[in-house]
Protein backbone atom coordinates (compact mmCIF):
# COMPACT_ATOMS: atom_id res chain seq x y z
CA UNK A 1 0.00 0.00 0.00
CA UNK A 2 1.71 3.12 -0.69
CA UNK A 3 1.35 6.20 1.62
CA UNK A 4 1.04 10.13 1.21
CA UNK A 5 4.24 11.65 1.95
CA UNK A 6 1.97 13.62 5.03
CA UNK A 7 1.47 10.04 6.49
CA UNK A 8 5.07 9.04 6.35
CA UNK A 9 5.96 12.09 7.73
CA UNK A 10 3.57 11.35 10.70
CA UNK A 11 4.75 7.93 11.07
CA UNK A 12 8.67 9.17 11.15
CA UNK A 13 7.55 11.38 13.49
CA UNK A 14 5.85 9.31 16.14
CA UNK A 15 8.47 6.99 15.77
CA UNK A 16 10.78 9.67 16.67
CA UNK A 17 9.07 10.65 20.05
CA UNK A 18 9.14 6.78 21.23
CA UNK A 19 12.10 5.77 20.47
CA UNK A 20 13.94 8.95 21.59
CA UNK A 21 13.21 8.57 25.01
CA UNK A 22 13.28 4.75 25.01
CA UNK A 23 16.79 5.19 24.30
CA UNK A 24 17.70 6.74 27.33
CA UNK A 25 15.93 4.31 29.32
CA UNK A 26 17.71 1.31 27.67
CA UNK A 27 21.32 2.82 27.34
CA UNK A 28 21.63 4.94 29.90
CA UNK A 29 25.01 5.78 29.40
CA UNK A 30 26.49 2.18 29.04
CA UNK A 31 25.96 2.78 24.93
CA UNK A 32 30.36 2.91 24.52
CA UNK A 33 31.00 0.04 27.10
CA UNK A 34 28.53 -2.67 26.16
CA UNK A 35 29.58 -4.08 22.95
CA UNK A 36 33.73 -5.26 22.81
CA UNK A 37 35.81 -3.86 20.83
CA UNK A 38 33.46 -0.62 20.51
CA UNK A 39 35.05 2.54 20.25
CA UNK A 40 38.62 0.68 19.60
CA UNK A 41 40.88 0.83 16.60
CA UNK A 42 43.27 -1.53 15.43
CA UNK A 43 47.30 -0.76 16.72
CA UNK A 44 49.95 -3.55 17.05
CA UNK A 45 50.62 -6.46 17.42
CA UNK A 46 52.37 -8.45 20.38
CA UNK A 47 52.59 -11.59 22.26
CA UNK A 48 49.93 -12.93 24.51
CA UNK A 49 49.43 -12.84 27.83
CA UNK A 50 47.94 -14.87 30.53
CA UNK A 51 44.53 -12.65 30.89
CA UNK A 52 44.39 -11.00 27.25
CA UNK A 53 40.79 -12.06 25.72
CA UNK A 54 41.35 -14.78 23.14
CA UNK A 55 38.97 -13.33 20.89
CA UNK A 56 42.08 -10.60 20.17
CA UNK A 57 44.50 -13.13 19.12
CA UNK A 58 46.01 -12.52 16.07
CA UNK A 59 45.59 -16.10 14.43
CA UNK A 60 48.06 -15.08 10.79
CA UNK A 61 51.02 -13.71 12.84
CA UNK A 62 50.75 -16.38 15.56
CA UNK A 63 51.00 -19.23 12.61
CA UNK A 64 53.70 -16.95 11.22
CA UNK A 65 55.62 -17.41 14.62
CA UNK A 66 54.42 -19.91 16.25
CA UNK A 67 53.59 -18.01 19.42
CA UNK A 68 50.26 -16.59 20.19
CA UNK A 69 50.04 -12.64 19.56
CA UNK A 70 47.25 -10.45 19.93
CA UNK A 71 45.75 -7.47 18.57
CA UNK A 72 46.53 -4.28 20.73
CA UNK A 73 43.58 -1.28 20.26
CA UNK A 74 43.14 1.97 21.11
CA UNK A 75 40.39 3.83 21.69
CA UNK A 76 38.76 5.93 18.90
CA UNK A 77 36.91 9.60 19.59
CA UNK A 78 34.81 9.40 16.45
CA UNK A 79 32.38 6.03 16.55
CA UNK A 80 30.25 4.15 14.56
CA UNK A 81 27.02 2.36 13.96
CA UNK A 82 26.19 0.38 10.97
CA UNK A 83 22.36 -0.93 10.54
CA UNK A 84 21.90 -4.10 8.69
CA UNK A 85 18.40 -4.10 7.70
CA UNK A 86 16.18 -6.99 5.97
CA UNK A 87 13.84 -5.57 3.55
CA UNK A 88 12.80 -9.07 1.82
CA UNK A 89 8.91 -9.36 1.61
CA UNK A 90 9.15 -11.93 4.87
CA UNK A 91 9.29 -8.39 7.27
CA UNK A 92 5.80 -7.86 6.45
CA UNK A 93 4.47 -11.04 8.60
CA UNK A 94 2.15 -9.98 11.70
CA UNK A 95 -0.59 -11.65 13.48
CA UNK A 96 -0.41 -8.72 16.55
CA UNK A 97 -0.53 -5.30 16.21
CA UNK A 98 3.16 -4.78 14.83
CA UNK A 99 4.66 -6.46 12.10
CA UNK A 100 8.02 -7.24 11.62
CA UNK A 101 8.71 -4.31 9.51
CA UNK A 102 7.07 -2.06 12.57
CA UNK A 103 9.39 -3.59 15.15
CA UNK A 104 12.65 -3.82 13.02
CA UNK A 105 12.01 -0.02 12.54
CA UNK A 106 11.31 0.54 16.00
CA UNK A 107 14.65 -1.16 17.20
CA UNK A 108 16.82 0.58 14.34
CA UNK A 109 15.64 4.15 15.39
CA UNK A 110 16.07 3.25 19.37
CA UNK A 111 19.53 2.52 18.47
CA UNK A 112 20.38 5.03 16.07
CA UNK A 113 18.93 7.97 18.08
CA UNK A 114 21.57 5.99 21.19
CA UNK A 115 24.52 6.41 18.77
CA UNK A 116 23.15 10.37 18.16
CA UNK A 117 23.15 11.35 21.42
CA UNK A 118 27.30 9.97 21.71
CA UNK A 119 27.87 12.03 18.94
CA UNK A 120 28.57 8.83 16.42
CA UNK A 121 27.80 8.24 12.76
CA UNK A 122 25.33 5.84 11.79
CA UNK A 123 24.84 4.42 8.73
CA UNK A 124 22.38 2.06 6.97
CA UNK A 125 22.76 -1.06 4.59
CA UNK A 126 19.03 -1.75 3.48
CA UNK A 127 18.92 -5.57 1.54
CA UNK A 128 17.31 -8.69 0.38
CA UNK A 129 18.61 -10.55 -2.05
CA UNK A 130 20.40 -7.97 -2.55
CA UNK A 131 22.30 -4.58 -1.68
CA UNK A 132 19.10 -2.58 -1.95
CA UNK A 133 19.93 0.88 -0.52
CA UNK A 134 23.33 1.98 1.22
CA UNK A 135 22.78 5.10 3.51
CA UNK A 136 26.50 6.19 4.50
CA UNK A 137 27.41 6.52 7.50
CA UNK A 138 26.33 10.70 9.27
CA UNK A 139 25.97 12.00 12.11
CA UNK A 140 22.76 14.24 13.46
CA UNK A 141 19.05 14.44 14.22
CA UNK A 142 18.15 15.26 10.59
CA UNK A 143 19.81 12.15 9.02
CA UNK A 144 18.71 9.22 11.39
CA UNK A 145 15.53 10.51 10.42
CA UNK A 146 16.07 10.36 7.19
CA UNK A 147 17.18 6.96 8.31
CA UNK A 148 13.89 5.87 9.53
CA UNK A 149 11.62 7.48 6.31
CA UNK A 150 13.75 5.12 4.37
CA UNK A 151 12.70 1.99 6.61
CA UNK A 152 9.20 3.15 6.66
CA UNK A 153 8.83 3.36 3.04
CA UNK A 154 11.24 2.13 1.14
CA UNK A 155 9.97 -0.37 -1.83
CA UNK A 156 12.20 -3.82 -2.18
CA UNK A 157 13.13 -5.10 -5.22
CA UNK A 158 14.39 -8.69 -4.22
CA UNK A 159 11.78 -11.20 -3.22
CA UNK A 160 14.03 -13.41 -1.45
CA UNK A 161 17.34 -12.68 1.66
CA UNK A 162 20.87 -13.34 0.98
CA UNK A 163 22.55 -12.26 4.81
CA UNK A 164 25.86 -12.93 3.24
CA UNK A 165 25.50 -10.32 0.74
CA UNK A 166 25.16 -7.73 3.32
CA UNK A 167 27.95 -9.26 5.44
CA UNK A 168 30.16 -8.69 2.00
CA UNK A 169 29.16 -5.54 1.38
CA UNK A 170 29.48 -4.39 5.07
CA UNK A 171 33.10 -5.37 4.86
CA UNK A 172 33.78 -3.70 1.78
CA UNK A 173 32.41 -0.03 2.41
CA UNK A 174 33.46 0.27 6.52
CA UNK A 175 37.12 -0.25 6.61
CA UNK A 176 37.32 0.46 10.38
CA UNK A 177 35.35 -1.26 13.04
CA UNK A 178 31.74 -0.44 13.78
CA UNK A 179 29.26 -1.70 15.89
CA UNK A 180 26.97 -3.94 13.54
CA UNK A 181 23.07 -4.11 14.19
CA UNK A 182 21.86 -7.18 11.93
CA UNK A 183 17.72 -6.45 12.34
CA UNK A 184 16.01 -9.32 10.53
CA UNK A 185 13.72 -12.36 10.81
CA UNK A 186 16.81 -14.54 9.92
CA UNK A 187 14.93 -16.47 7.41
CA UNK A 188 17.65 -16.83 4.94
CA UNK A 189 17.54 -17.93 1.29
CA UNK A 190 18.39 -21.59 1.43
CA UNK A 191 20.75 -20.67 -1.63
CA UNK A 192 22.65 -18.51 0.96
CA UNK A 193 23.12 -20.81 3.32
CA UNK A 194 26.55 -22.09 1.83
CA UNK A 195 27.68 -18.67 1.47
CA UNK A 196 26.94 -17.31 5.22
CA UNK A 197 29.19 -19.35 6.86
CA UNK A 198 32.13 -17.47 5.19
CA UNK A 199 30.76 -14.55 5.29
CA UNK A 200 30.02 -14.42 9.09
CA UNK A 201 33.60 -15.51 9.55
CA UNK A 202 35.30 -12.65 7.87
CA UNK A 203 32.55 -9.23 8.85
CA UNK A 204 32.58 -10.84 12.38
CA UNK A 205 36.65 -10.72 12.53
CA UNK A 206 36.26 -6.91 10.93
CA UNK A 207 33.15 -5.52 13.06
CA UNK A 208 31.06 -6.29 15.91
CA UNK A 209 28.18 -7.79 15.00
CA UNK A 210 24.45 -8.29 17.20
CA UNK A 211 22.06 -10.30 15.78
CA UNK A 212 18.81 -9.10 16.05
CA UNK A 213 15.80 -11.49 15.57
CA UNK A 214 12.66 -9.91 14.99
CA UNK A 215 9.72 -13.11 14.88
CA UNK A 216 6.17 -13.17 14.94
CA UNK A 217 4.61 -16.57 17.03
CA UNK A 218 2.91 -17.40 13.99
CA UNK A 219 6.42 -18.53 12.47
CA UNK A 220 6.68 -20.64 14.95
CA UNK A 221 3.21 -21.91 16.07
CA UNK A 222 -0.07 -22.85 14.01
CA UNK A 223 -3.12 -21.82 15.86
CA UNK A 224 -5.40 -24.55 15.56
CA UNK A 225 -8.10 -23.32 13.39
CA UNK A 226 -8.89 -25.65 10.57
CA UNK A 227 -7.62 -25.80 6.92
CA UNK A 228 -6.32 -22.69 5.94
CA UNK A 229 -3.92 -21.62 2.76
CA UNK A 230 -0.75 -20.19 3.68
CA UNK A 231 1.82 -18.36 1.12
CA UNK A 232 5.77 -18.18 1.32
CA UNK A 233 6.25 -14.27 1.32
CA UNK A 234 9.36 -14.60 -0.36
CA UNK A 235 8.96 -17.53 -2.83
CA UNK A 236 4.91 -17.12 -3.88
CA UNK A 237 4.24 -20.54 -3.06
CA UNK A 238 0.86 -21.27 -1.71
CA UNK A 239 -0.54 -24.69 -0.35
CA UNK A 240 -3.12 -25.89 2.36
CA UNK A 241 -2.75 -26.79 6.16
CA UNK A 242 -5.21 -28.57 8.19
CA UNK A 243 -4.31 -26.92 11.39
CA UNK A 244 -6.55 -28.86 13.34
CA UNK A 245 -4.23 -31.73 12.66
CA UNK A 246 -1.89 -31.80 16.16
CA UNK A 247 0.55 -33.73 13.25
CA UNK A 248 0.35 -30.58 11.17
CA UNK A 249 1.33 -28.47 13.93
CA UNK A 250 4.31 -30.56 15.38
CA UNK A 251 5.71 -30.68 12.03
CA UNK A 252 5.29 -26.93 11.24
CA UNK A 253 7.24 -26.35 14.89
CA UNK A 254 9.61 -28.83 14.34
CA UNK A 255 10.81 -27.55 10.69
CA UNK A 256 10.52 -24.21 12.26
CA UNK A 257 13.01 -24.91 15.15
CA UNK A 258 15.28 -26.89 12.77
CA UNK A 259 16.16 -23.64 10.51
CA UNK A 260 16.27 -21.68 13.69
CA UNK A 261 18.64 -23.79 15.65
CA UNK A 262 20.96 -24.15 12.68
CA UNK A 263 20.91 -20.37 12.20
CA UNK A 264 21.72 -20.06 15.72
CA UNK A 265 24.74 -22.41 15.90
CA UNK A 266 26.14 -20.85 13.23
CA UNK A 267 25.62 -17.12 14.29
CA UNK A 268 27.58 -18.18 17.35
CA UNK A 269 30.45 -20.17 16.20
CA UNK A 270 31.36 -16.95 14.60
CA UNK A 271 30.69 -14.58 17.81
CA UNK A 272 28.02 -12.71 16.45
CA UNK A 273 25.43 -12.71 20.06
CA UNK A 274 21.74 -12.87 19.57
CA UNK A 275 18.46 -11.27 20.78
CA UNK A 276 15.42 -11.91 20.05
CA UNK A 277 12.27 -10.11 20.16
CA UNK A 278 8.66 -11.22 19.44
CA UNK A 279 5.97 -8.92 17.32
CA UNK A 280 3.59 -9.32 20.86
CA UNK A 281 6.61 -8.42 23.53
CA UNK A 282 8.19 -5.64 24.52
CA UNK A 283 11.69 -5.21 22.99
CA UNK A 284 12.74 -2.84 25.21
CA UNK A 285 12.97 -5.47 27.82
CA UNK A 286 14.88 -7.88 25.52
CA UNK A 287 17.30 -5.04 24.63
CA UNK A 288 18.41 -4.15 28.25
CA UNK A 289 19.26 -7.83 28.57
CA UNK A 290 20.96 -7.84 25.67
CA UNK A 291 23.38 -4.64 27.15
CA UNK A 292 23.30 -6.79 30.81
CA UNK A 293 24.85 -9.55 29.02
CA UNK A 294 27.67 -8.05 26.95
């Protein structure tokens, strides 16, 4: 459904006045402390110590040696934030009030209006299947709004999700670390599936990456409510479920937690931490934990 630019511009704005003062009630100050490595750029090299974090060890130079070496930072005035945002047709699930679309653009704003108030540039890589919109990194009121007008109404081409194209293309345009927000269902292509592994591996050595899944119960659970036709949002295909059937739902759950768990794993053999936040629950909630834990 497209929307007058009058209505967008009421949306942006009442997105604004939430998520402006829900930042200071989830940050609170901790915004430079939470995530590791933030606010840290790369320095030298030298050899490890009982007590340096293993996650700064230097893995080329210490096969070059043969004695573990880490990476020494040191800590960068100018920050910044980089918002990896899933715009594939899947976003537009909802069986509450919010759809995934609403909350992802909820979250990005609370977080980009937390790296405003440090002072710190935040930029915006909008995909699918594809790169569909880069929004360089700024810094200022005026261009995280701009920001969220994009994620209210921008218009995907793709039809499917490819996370390890955005991974790539994160890597290539942010040569120094940022703090990485991945906001998405995490309903990847199965064609991509190959491809994220190595692509987690590298953007996850480069920046620091939080995973943020945004799900609606409905992915998960069938309500039992008879035969009903459901569609793939991404794919087109269509085909009937007798959700009465307690077979019907197991399997639907079971297929669901499958792709889920294996997502998962693989988000965390590569260090990238995960939150995730229902279309019915508050996310403000799951985002303080999500700072508690880091």
């Amino acid at each position: 459904m497209q929307h007058s630019d009058e209505e967008i511009l009421k949306r942006v704005r009442r997105i604004e006045i939430k998520t402006r003062g829900l930042s200071d009630e989830i940050f609170a100050g901790k915004y430079h402390t939470a995530f590791r490595g933030r606010g840290m750029s790369f320095a030298e090299v030298r050899e490890y110590r009982v007590g340096d974090d293993v996650r700064d060890i230097d893995w080329n130079v210490t096969a070059r040696s043969d004695r573990a070496h880490v990476k020494v930072y040191e800590e960068e005035r100018e920050l910044t934030m980089m918002l990896l945002v899933d715009v594939s047709p899947s976003r537009l699930f909802g069986s509450e009030e919010l759809t995934k679309k609403n909350l992802i653009t909820e979250i990005a704003a609370t977080l980009a209006f937390s790296a405003a108030k440090n002072n710190d540039k935040v930029g915006c890589i909008l995909f699918s299947d594809h790169i569909e919109k880069f929004i360089p990194p700024k810094k200022g009121r005026s261009h995280i709004l701009m920001i969220i007008r994009e994620l209210v109404s921008f218009t995907p081409q793709g039809r499917s999700t490819s996370i390890s194209e955005a991974l790539r293309y994160l890597v290539g345009v942010n040569k120094k670390r940022a703090t990485t927000f991945l906001l998405s269902d995490l309903i990847d292509s199965p064609d991509d599936m190959p491809k994220l592994e190595d692509a987690l591996k590298i953007a996850s050595s480069k920046h620091d990456i939080m995973a943020i899944r945004v799900y609606d119960k409905r992915d998960r659970e069938l309500p039992n409510v008879g035969i009903i036709e459901v569609e793939d949002a991404e794919t087109g295909a269509r085909d009937w479920l007798d959700t009465s059937s307690r077979r019907v739902r197991d399997f639907w759950l079971e297929q669901y937690t499958q792709r889920h768990e294996a997502m998962a794993a693989m988000l965390r053999h590569n260090r990238v931490d995960i939150a995730e936040v229902a279309t019915d629950e508050d996310y403000v909630a799951e985002l303080i934990k999500m700072f508690k834990k880091r």
